[in-house]
C-alpha atoms as a PDB file:
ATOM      1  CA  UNK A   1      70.078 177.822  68.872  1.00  0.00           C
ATOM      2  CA  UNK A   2      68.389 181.292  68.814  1.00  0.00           C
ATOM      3  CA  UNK A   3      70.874 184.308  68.274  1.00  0.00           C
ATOM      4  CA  UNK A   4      70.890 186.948  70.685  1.00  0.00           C
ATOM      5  CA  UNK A   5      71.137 190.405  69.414  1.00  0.00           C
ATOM      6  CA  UNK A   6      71.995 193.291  72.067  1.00  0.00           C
ATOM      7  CA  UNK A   7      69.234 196.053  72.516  1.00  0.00           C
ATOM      8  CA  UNK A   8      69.930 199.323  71.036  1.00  0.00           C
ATOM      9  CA  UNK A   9      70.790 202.201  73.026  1.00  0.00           C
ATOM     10  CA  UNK A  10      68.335 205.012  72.767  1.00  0.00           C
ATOM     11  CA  UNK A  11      71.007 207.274  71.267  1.00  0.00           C
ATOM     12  CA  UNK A  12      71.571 204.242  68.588  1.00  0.00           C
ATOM     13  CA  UNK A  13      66.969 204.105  68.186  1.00  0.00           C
ATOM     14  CA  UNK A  14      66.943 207.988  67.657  1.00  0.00           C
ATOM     15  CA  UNK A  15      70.034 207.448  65.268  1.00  0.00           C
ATOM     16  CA  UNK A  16      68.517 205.006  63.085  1.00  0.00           C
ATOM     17  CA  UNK A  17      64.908 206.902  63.726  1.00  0.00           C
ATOM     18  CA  UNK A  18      66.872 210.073  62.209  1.00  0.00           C
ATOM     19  CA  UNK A  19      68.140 208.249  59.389  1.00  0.00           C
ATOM     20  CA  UNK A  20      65.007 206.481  58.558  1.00  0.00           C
ATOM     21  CA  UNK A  21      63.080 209.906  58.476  1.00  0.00           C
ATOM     22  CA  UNK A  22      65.623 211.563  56.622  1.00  0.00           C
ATOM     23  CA  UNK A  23      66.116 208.827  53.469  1.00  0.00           C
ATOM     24  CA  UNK A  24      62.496 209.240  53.208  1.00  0.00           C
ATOM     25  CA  UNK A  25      62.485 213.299  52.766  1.00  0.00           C
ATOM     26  CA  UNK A  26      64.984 212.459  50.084  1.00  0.00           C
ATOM     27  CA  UNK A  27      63.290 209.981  48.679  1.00  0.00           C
ATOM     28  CA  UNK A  28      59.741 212.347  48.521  1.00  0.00           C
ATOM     29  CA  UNK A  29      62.496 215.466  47.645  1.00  0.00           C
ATOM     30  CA  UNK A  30      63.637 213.472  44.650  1.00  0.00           C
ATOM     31  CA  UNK A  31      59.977 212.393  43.846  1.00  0.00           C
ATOM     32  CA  UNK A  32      59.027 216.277  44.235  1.00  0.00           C
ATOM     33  CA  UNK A  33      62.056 216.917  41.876  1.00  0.00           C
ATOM     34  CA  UNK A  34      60.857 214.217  38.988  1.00  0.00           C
ATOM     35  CA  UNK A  35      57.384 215.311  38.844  1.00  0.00           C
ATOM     36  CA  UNK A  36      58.321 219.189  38.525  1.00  0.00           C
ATOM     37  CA  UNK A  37      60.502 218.435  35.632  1.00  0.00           C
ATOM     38  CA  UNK A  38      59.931 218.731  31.944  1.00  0.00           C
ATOM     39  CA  UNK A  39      59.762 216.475  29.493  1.00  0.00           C
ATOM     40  CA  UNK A  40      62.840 214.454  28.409  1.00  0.00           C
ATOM     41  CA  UNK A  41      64.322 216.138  25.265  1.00  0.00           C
ATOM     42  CA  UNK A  42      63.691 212.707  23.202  1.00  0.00           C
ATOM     43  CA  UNK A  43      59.449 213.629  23.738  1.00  0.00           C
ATOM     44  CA  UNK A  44      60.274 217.293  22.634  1.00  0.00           C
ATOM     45  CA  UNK A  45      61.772 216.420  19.408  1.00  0.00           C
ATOM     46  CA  UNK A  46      59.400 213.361  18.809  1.00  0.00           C
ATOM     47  CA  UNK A  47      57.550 214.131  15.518  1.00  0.00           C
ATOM     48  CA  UNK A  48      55.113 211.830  16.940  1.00  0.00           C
ATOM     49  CA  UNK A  49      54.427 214.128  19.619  1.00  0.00           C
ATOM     50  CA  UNK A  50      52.278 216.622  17.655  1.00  0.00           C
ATOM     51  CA  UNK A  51      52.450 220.407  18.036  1.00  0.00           C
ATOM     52  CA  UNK A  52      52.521 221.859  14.648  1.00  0.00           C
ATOM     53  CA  UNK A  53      52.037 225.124  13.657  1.00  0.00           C
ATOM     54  CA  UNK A  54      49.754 227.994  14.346  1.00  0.00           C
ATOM     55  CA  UNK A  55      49.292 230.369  11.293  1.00  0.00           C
ATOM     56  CA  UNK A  56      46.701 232.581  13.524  1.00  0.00           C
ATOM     57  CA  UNK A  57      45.441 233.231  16.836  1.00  0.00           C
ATOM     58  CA  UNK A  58      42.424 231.981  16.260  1.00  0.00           C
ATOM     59  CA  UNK A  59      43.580 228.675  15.385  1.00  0.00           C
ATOM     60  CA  UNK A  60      42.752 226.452  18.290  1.00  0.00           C
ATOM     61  CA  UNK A  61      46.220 224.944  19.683  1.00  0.00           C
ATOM     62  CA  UNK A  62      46.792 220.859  18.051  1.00  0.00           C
ATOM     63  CA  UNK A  63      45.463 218.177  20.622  1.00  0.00           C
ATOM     64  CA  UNK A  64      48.557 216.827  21.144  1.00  0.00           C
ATOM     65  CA  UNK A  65      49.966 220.651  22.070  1.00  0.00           C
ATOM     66  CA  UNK A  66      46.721 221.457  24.498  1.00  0.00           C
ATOM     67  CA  UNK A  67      47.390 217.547  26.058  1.00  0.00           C
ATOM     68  CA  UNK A  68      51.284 218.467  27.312  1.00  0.00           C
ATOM     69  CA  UNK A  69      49.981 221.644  28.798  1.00  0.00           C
ATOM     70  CA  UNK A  70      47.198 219.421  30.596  1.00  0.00           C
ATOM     71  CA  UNK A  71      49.762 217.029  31.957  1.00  0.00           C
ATOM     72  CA  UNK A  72      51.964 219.584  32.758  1.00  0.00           C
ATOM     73  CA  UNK A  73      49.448 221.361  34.658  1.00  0.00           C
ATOM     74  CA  UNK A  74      48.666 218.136  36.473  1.00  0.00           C
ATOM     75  CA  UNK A  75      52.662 217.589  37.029  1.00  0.00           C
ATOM     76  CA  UNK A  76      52.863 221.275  38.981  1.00  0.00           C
ATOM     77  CA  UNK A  77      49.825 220.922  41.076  1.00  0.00           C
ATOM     78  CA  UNK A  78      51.194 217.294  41.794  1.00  0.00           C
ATOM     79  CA  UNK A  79      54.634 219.414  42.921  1.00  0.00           C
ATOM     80  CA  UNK A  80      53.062 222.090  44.371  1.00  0.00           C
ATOM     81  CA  UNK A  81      51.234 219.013  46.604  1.00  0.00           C
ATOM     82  CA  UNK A  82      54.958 217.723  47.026  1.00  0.00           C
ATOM     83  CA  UNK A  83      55.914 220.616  48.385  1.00  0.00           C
ATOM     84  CA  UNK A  84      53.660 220.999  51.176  1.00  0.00           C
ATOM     85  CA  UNK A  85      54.057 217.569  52.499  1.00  0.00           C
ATOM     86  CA  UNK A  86      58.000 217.753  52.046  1.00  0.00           C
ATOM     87  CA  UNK A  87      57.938 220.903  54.235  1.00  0.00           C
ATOM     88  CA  UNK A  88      55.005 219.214  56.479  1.00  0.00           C
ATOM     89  CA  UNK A  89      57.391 216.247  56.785  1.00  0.00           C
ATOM     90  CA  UNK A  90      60.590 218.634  57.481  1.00  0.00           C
ATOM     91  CA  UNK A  91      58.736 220.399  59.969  1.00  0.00           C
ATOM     92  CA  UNK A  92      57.457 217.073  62.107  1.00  0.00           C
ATOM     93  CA  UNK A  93      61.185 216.079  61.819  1.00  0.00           C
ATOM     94  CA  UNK A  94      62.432 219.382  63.241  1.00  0.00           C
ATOM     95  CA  UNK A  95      59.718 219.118  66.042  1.00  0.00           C
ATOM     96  CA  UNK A  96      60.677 215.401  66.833  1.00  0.00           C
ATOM     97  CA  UNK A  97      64.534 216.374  67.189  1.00  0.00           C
ATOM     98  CA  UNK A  98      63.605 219.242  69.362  1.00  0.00           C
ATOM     99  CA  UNK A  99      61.521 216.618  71.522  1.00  0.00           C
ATOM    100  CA  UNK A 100      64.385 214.638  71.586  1.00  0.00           C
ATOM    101  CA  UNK A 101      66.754 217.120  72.839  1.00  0.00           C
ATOM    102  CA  UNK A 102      64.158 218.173  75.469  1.00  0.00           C
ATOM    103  CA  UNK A 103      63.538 214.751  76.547  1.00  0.00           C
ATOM    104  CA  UNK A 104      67.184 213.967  76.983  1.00  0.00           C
ATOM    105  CA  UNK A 105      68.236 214.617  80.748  1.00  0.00           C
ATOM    106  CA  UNK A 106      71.842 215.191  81.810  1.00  0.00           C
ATOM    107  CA  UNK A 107      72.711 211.825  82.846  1.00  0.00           C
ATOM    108  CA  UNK A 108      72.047 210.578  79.844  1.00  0.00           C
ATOM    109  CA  UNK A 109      73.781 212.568  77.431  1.00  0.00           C
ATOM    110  CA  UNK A 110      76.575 212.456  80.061  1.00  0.00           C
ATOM    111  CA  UNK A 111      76.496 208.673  79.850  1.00  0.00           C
ATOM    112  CA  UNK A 112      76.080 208.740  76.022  1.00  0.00           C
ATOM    113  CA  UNK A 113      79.425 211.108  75.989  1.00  0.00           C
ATOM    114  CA  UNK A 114      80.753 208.338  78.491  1.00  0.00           C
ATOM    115  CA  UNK A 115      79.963 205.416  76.185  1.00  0.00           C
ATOM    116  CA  UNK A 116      81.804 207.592  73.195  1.00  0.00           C
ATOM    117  CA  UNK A 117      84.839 207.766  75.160  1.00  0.00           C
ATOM    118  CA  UNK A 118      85.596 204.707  76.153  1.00  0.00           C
ATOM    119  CA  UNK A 119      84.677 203.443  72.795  1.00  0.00           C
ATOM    120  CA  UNK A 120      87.482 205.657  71.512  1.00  0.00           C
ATOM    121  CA  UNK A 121      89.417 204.284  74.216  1.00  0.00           C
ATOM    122  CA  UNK A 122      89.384 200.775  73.170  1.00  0.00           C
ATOM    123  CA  UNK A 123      89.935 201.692  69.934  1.00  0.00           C
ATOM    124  CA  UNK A 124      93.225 203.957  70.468  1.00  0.00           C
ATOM    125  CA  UNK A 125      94.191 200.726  72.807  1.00  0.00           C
ATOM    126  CA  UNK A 126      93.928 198.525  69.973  1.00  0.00           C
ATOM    127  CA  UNK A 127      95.337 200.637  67.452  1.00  0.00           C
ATOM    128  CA  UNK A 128      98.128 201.237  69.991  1.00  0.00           C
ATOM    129  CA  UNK A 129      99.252 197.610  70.358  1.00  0.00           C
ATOM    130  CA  UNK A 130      98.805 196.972  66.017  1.00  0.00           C
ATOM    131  CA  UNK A 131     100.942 199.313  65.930  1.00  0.00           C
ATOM    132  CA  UNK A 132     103.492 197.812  68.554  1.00  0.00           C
ATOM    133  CA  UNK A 133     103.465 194.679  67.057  1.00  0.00           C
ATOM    134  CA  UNK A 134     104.021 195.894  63.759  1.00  0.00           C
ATOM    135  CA  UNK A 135     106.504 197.686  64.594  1.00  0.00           C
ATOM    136  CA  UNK A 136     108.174 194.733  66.557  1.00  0.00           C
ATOM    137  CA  UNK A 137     107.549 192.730  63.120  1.00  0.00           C
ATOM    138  CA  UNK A 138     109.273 194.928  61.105  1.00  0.00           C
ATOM    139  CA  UNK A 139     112.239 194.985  63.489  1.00  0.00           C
ATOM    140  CA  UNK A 140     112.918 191.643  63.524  1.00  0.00           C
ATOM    141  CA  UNK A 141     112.901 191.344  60.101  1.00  0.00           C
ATOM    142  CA  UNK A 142     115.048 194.407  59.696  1.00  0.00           C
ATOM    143  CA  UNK A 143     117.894 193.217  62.334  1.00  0.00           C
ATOM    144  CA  UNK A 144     117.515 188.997  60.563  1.00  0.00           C
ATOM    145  CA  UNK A 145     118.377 191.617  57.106  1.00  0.00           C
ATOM    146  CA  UNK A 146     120.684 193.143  58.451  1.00  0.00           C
ATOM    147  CA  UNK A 147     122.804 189.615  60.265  1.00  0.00           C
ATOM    148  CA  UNK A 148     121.879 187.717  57.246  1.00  0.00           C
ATOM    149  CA  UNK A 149     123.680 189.798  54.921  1.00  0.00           C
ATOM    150  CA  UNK A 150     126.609 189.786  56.814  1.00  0.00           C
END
């Protein structure tokens, strides 16, 4: 028996579009943020991690010193790359919502607005008639209380 799923609306494809486009800017944003941080604070107070001591300036900087500046001169060019295609990213998803809203004619963000209220409808219906049968509920048990006790 094959299961039949109902098509999305086009409000409900830009929706999920939107949302698709925007988890990945996050996930690139927090990616941006993890390679333009520093080192965890366990690496800076490994002893293992070199550094020592330089008693002039002509003392060429440890290995393990002139490495970290290396990798973090890698790790800002790799954000500074970040950057630009975060912002290239933002700006493609600023130019596809303005294409949306240009593409969208009048009836259809009149029948989108439409859909929206009846939705709301149905559900102020339904939470109508709960709410009358609840209330009917607790009635009858109030007024068997009240006989029983009699």
């Amino acid at each position: 028996m094959e299961r039949i799923e109902k098509d999305a609306t086009p409000a409900e494809e830009w929706e999920q579009s939107l949302n698709a486009t925007c988890n990945r800017l996050s996930n690139q944003y927090l990616n941006l943020l993890k390679a333009a941080a520093a080192a965890p604070s366990t690496q800076q107070h490994d002893p293992r991690a070199g550094g020592g001591h330089m008693t002039s300036l002509q003392d060429p900087p440890p290995p393990p010193l002139a490495a970290n500046i290396a990798q973090s001169q890698v790790q800002c060019r790799a954000a500074t790359e970040n950057i630009c295609v975060a912002a290239s990213h933002l700006l493609g998803l600023i130019r596809t919502l303005r294409l949306s809203l240009l593409l969208m004619d009048r009836e259809t963000i009149e029948a989108e607005e439409e859909l929206q209220v009846i939705q709301a409808q149905a559900l102020t219906k339904k939470a109508r008639l709960e709410a009358a049968e609840i209330e009917k509920d607790w009635l009858e048990l109030r007024h068997k209380k009240l006989h029983h006790t009699d």
